[in-house]
N, C-alpha and C. Protein backbone atom coordinates (compact mmCIF):
# COMPACT_ATOMS: atom_id res chain seq x y z
N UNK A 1 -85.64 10.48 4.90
CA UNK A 1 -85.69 10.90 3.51
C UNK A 1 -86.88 10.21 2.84
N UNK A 2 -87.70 11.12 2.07
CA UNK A 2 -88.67 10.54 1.27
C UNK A 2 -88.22 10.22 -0.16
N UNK A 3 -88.86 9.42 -0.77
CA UNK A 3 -88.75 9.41 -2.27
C UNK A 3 -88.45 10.86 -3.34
N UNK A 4 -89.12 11.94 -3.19
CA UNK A 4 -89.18 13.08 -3.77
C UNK A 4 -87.73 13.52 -3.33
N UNK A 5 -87.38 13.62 -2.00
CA UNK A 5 -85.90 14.03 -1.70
C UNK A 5 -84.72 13.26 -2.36
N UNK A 6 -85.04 11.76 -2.20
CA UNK A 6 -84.11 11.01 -2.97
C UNK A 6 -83.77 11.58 -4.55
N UNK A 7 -85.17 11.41 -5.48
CA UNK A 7 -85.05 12.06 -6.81
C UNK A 7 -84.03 13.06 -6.88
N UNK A 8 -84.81 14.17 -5.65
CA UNK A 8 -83.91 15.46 -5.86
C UNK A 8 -82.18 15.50 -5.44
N UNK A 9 -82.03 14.33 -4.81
CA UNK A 9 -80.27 14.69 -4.44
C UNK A 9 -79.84 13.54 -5.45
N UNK A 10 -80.49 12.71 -6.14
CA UNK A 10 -79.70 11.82 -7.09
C UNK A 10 -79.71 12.94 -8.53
N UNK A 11 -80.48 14.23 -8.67
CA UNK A 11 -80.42 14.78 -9.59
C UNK A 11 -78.95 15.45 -9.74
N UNK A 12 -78.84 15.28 -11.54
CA UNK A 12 -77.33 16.00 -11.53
C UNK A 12 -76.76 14.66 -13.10
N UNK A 13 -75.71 14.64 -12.81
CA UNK A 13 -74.16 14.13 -14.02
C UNK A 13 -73.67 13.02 -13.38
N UNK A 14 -73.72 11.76 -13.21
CA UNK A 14 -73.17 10.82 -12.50
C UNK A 14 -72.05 9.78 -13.54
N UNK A 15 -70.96 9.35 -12.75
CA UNK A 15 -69.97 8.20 -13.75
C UNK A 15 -70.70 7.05 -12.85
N UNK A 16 -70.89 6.36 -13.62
CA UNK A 16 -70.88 4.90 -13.12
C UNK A 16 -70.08 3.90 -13.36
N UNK A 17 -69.39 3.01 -12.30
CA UNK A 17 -68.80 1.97 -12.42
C UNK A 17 -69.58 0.69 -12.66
N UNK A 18 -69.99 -0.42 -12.72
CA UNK A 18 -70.91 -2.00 -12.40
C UNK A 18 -69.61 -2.70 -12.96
N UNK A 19 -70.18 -3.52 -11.65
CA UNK A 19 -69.18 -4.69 -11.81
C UNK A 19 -70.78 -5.89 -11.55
N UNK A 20 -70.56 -6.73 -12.75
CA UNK A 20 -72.01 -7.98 -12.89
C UNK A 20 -71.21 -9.35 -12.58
N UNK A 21 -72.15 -10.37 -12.16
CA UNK A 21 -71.32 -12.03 -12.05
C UNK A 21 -72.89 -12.41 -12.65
N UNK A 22 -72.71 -12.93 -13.50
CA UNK A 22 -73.64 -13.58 -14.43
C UNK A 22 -73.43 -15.59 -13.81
N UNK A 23 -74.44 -15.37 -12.90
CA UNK A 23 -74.75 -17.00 -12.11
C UNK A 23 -74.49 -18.23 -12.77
N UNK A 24 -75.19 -18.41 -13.64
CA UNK A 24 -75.04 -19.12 -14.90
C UNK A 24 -73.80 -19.63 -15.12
N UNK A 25 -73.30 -18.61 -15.87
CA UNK A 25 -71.72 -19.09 -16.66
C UNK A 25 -71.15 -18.25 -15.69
N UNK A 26 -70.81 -18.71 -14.53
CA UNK A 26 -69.67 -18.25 -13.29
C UNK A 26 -68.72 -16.57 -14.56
N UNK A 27 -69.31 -15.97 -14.55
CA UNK A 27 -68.73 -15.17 -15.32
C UNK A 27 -68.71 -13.69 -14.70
N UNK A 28 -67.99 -12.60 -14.54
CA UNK A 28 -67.70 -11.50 -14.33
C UNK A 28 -67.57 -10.69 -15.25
N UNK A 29 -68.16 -9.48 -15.31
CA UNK A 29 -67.90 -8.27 -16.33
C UNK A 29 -67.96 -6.95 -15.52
N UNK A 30 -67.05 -6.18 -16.30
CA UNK A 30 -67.56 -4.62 -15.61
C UNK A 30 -67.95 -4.00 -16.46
N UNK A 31 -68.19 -3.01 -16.53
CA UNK A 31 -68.56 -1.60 -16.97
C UNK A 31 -69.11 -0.09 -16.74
N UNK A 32 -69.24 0.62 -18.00
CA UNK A 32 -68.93 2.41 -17.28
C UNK A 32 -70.37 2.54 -17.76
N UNK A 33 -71.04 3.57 -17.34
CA UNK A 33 -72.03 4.38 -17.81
C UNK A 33 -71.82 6.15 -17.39
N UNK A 34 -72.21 6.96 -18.25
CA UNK A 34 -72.71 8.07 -17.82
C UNK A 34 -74.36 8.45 -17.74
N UNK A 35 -74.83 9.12 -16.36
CA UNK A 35 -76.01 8.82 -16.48
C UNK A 35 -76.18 10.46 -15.86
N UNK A 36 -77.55 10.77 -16.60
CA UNK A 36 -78.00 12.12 -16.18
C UNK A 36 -79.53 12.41 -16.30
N UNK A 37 -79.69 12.56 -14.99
CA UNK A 37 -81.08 12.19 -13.89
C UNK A 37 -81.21 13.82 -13.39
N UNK A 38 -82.09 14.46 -14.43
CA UNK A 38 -83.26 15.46 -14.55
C UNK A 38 -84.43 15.43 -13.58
N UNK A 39 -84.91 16.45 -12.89
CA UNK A 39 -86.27 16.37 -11.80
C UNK A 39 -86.64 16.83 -13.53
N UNK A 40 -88.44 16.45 -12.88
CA UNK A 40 -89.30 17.19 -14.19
C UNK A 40 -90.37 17.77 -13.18
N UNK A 41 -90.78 19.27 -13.81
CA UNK A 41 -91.46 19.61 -13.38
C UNK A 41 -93.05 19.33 -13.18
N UNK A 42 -93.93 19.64 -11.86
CA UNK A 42 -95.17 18.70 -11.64
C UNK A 42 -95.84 18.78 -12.70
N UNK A 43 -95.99 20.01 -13.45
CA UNK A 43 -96.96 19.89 -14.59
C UNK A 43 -96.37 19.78 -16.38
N UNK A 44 -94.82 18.53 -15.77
CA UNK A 44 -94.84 18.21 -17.38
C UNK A 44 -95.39 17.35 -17.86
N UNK A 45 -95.76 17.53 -19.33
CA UNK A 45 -96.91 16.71 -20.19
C UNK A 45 -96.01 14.90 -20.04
N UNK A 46 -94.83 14.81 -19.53
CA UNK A 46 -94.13 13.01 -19.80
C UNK A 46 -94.67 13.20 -18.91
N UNK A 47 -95.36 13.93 -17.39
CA UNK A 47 -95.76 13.00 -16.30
C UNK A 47 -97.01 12.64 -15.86
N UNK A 48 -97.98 13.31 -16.99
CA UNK A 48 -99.20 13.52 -17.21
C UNK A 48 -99.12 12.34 -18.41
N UNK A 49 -98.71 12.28 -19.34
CA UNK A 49 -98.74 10.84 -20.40
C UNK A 49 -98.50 9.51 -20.03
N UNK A 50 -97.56 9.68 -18.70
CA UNK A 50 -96.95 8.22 -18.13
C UNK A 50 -98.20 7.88 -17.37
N UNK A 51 -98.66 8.68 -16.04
CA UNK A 51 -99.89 8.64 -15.59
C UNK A 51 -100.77 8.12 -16.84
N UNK A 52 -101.08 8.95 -17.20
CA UNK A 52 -102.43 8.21 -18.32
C UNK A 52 -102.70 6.54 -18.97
N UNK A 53 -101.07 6.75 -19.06
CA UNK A 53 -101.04 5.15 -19.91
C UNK A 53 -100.89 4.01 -18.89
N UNK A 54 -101.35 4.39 -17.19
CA UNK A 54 -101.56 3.77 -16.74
C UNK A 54 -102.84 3.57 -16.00
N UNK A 55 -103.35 5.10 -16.55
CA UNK A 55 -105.05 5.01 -15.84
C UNK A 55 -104.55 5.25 -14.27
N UNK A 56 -104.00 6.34 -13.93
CA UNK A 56 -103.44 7.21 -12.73
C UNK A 56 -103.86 8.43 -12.76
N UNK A 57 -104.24 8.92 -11.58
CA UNK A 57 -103.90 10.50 -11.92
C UNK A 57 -103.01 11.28 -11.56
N UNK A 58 -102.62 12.52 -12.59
CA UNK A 58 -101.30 12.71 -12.59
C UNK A 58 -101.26 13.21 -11.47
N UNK A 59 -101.71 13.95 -10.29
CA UNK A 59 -102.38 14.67 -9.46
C UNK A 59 -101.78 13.90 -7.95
N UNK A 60 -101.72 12.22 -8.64
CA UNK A 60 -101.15 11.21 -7.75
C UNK A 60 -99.54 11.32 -7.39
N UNK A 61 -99.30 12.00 -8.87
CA UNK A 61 -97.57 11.67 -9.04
C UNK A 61 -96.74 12.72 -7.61
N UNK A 62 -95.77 12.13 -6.81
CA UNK A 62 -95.33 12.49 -6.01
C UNK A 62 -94.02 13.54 -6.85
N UNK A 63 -93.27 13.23 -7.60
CA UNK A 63 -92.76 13.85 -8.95
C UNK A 63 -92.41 12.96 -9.85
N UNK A 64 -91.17 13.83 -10.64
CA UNK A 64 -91.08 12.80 -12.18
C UNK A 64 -89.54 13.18 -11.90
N UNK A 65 -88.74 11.99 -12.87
CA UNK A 65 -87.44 12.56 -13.30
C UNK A 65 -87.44 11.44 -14.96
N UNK A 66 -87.00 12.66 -15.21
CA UNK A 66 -86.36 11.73 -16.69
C UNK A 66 -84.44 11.37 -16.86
N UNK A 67 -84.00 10.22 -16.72
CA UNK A 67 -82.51 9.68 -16.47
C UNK A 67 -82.53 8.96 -18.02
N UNK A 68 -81.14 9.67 -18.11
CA UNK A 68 -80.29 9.07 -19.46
C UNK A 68 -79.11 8.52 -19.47
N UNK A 69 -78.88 7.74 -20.34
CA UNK A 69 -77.51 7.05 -19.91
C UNK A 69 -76.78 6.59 -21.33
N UNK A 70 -75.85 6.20 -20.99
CA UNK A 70 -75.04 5.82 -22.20
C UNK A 70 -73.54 5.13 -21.41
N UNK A 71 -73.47 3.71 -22.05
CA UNK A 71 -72.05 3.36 -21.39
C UNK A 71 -71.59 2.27 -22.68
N UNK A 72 -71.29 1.21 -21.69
CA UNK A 72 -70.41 0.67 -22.02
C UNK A 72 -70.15 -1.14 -21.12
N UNK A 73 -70.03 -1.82 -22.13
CA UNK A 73 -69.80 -3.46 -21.11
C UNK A 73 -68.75 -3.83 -21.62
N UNK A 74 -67.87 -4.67 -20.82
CA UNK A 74 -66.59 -5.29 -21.24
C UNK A 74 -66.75 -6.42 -22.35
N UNK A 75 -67.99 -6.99 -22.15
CA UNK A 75 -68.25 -8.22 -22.87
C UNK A 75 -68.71 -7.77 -24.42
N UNK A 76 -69.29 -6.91 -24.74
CA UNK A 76 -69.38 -6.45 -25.92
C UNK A 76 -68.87 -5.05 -26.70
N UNK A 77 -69.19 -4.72 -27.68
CA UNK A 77 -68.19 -3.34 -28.55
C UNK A 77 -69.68 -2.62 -28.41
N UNK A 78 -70.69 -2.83 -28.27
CA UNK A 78 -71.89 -2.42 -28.48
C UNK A 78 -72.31 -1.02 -27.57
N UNK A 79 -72.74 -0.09 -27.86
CA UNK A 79 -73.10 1.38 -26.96
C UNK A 79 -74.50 1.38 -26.30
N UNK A 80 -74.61 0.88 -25.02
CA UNK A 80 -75.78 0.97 -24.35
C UNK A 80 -76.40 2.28 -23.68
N UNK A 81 -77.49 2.61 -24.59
CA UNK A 81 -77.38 4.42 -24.09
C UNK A 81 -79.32 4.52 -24.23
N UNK A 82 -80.00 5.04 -23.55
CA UNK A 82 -81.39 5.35 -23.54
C UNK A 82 -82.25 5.96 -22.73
N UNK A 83 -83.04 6.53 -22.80
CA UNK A 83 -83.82 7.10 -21.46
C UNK A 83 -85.26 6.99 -21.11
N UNK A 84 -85.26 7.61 -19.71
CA UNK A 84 -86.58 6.89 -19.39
C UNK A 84 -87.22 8.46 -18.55
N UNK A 85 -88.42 7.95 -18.61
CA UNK A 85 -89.44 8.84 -17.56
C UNK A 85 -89.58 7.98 -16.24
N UNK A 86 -89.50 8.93 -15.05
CA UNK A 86 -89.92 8.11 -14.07
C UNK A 86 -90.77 8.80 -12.66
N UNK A 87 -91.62 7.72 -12.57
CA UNK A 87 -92.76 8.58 -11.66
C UNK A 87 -93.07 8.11 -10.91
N UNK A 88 -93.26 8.28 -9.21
CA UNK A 88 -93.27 7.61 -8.33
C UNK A 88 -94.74 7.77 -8.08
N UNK A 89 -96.01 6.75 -7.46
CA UNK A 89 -96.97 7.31 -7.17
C UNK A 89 -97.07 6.55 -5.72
N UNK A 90 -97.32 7.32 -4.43
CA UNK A 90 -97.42 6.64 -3.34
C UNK A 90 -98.39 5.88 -2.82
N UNK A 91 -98.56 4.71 -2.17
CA UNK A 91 -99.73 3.81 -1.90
C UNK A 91 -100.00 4.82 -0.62
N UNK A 92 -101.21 4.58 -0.93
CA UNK A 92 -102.21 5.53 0.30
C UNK A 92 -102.21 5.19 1.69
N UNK A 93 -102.22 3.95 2.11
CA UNK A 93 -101.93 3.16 3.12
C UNK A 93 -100.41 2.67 3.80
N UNK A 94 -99.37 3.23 2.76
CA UNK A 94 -98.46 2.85 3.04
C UNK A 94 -97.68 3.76 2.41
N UNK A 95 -97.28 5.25 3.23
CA UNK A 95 -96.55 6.76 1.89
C UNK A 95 -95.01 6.24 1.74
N UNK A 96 -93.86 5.06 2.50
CA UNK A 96 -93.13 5.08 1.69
C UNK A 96 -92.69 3.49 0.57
N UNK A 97 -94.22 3.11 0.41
CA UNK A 97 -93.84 2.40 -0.45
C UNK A 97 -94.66 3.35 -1.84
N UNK A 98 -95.03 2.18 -3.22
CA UNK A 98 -96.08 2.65 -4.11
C UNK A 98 -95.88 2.31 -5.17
N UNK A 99 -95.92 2.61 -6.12
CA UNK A 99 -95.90 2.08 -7.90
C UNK A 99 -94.62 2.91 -8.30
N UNK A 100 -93.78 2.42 -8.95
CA UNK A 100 -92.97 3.53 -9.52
C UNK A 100 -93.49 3.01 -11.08
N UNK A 101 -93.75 4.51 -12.07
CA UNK A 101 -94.37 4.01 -13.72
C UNK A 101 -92.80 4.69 -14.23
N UNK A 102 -92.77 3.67 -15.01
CA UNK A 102 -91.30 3.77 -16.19
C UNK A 102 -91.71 3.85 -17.41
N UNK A 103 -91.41 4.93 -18.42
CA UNK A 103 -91.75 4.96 -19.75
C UNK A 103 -91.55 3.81 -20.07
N UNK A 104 -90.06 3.46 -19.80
CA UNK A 104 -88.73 2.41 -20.95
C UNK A 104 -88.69 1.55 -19.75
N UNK A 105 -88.79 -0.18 -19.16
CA UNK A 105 -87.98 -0.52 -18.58
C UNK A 105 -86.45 -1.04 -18.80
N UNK A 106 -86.00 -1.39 -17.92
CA UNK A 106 -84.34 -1.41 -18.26
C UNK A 106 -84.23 -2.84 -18.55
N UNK A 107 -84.32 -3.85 -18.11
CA UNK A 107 -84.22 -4.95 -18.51
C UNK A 107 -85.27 -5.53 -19.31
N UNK A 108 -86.38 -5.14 -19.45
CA UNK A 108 -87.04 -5.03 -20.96
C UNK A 108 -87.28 -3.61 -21.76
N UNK A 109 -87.13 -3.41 -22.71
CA UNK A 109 -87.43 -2.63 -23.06
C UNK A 109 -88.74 -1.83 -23.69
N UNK A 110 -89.25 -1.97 -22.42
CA UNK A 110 -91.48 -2.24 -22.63
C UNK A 110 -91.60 -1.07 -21.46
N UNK A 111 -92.71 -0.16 -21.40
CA UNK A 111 -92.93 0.73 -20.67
C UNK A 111 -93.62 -0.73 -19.64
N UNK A 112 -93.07 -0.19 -17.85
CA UNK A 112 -93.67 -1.01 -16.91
C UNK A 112 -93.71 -0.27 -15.52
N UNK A 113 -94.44 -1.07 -14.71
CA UNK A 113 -95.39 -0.15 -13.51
C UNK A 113 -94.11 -1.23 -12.30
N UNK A 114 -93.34 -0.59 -11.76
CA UNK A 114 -92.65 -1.99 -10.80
C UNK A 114 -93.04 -0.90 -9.05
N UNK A 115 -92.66 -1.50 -8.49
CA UNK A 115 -92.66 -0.97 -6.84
C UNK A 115 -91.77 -0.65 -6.39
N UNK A 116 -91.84 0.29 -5.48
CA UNK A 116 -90.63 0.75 -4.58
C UNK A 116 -90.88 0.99 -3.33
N UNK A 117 -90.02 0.69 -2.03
CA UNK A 117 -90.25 0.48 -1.27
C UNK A 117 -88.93 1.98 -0.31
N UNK A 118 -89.58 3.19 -0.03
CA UNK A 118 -87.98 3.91 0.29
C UNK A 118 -88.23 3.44 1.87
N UNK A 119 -86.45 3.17 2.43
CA UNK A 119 -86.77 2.71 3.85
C UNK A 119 -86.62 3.79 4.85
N UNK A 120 -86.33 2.82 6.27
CA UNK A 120 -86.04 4.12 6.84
C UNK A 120 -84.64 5.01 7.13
N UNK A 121 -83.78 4.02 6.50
CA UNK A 121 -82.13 3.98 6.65
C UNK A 121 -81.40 5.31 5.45
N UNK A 122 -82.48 5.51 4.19
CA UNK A 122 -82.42 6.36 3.27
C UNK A 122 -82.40 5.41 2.12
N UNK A 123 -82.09 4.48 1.76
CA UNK A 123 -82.51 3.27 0.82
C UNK A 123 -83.41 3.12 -0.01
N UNK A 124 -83.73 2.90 -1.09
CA UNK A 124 -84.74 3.08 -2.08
C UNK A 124 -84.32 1.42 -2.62
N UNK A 125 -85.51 0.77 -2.45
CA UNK A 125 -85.45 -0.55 -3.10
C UNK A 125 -86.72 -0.61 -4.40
N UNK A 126 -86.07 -0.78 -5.63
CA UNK A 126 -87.16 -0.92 -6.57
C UNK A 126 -87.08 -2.23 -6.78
N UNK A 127 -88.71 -2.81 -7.23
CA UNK A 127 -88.93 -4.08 -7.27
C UNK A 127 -89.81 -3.94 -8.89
N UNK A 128 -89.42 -4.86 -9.98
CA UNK A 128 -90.54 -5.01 -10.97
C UNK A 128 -90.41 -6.41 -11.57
N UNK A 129 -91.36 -6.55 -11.51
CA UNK A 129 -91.75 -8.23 -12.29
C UNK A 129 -92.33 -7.53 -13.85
N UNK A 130 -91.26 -8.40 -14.55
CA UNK A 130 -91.29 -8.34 -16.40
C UNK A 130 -92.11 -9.49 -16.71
N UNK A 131 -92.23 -9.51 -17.74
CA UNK A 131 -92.80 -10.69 -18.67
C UNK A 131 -92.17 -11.79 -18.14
N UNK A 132 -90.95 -11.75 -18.33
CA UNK A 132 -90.02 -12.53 -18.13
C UNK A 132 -88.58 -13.10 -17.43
N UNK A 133 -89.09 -11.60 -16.71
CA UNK A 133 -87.63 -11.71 -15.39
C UNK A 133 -88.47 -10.98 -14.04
N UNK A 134 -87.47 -11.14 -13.41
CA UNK A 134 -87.43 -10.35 -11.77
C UNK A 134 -86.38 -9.35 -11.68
N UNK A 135 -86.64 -7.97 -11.20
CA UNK A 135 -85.48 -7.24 -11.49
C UNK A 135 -85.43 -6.69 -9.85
N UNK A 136 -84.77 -6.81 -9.05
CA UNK A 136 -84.66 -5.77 -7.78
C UNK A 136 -83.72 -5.35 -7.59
N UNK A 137 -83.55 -3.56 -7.46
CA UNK A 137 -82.37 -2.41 -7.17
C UNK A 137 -82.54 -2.29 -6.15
N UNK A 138 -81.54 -1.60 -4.96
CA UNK A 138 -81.27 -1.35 -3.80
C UNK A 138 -79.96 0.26 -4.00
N UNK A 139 -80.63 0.95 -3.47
CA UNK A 139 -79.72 2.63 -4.22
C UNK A 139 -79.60 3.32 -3.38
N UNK A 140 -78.43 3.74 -2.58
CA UNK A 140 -77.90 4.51 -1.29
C UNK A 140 -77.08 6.06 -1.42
N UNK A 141 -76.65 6.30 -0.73
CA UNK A 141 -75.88 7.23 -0.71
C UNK A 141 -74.88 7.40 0.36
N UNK A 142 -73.56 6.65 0.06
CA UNK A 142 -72.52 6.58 0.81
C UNK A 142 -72.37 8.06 1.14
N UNK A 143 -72.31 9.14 0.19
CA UNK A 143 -71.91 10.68 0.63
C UNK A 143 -73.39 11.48 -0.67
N UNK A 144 -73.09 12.66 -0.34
CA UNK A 144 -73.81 13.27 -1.62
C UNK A 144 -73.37 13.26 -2.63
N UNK A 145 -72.09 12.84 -3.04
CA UNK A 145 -71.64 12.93 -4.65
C UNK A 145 -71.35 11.26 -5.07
N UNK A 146 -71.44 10.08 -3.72
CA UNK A 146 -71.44 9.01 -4.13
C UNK A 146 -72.56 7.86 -3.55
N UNK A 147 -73.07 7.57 -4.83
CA UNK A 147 -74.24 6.70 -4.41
C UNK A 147 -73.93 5.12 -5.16
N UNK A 148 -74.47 4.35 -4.28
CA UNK A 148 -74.19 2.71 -4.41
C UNK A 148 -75.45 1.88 -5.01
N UNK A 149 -75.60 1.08 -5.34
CA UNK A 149 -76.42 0.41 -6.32
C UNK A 149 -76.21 -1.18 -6.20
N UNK A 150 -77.11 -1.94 -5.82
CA UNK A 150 -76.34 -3.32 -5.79
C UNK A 150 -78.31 -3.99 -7.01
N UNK A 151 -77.99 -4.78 -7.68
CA UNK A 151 -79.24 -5.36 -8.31
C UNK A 151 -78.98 -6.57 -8.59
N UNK A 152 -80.11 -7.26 -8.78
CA UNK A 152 -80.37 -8.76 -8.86
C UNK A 152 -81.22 -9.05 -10.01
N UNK A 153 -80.98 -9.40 -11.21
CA UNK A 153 -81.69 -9.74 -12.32
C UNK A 153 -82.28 -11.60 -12.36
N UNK A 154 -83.06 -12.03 -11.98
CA UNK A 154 -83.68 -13.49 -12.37
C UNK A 154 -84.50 -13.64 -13.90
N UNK A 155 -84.07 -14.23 -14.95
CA UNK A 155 -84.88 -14.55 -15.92
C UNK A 155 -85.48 -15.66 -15.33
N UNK A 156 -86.96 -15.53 -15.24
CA UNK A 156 -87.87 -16.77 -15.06
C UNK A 156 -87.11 -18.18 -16.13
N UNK A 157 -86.86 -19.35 -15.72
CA UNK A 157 -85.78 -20.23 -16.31
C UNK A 157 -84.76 -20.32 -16.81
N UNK A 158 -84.39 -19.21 -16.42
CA UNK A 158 -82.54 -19.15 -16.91
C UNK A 158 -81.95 -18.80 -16.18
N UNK A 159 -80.75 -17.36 -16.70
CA UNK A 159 -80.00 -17.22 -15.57
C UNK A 159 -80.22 -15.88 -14.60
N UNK A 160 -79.53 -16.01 -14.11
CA UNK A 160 -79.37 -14.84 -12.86
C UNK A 160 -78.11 -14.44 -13.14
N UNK A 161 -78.43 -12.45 -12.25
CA UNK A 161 -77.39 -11.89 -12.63
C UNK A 161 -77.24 -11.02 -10.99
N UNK A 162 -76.16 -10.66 -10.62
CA UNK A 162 -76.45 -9.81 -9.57
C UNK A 162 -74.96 -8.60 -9.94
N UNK A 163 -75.37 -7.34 -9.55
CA UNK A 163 -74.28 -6.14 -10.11
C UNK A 163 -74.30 -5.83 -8.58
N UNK A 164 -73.14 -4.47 -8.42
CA UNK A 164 -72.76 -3.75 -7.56
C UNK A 164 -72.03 -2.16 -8.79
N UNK A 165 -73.15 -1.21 -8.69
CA UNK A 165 -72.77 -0.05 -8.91
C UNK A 165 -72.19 0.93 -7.91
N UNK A 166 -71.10 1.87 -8.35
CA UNK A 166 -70.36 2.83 -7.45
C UNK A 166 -70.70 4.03 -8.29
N UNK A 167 -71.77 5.32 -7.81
CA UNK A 167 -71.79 6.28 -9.21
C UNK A 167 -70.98 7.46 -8.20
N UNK A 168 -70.68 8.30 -9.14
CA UNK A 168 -69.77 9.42 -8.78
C UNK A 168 -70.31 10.57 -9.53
N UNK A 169 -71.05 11.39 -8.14
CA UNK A 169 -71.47 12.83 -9.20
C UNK A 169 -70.60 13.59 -10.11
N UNK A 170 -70.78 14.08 -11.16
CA UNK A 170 -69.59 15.13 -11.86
C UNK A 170 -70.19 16.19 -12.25
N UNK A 171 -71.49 16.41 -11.88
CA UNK A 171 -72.36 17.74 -11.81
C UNK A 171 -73.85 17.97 -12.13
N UNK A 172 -74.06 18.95 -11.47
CA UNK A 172 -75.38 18.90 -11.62
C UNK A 172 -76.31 19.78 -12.55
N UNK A 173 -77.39 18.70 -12.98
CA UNK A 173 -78.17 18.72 -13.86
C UNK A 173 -79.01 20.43 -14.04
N UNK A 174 -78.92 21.23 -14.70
CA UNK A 174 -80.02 22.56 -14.22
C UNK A 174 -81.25 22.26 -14.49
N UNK A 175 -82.09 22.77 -13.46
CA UNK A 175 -83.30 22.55 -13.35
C UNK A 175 -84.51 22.86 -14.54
N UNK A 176 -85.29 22.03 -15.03
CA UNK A 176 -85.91 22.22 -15.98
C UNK A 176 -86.61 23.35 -16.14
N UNK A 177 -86.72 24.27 -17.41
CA UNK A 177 -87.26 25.01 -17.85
C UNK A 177 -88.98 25.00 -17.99
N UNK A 178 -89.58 26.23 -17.77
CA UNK A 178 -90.99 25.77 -17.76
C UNK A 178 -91.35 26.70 -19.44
């Protein structure tokens, strides 16, 4: 499986479970999200703008998806909900690693350029260094309607966080309009 295939079978309506242990304060939380992960087509203007604002060409982009979400944490009353553009561009020397460009990142909320590495097992490991943290995902697919998620958050001098997501398709996304 390549990256572009991955996009395309994570596309669709997903529930998410996370369960987090926050290192720090020996602490546990769960929570829900709903998340809905759109392909975008090669010649939309978010994948031609994301390219740009990184001095890429769009021409590079292997595709795009734009994923939205909205949930929920045990630890707060607060509604965590936002979306992002996302664009894989492949290193030339190496087609299944490369840059993945994010409008929004998730643990900052700053457009950022992180890496991904898809293996050979079907695995997609994203890697991005923030200002101020380390963020690395690891994203599978136990079946086609259930995919696994395990991540590791490091704030450069503080704490660490590590999750385990379980998502559950509940349908799929229709394909973007041109």
């Amino acid at each position: 499986m390549d990256i572009t295939e991955f996009f395309q079978q994570s596309s669709g309506k997903w529930f998410s479970q996370r369960t987090a242990h926050h290192l720090a304060f020996k602490q546990t939380e769960s929570g829900q999200s709903n998340i809905e992960i759109a392909m975008l087509e090669a010649n939309d203007p978010a994948i031609a703008k994301l390219c740009e604002q990184y001095q890429i060409d769009p021409a590079l982009a292997l595709c795009g998806a734009r994923v939205s979400w909205n949930g929920t944490m045990d630890w707060d009353e607060e509604k965590h909900s936002g979306s992002t553009v996302l664009v894989p561009v492949a290193d030339p020397d190496k087609p299944n690693e490369g840059k993945l460009l994010r409008e929004v990142g998730y643990a900052e909320k700053v457009p950022v350029a992180g890496r991904y590495v898809m293996g050979d097992d079907g695995a997609l490991t994203l890697i991005t260094d923030y200002e101020t943290m380390y963020s690395e995902e690891r994203l599978w697919f136990a079946s086609p309607n259930l995919r696994l998620r395990t991540s590791i958050l490091k704030r450069f001098g503080g704490f660490s966080m590590a999750s385990l997501c379980s998502e559950i398709r509940m349908g799929v996304t229709a394909p973007p309009q041109s």
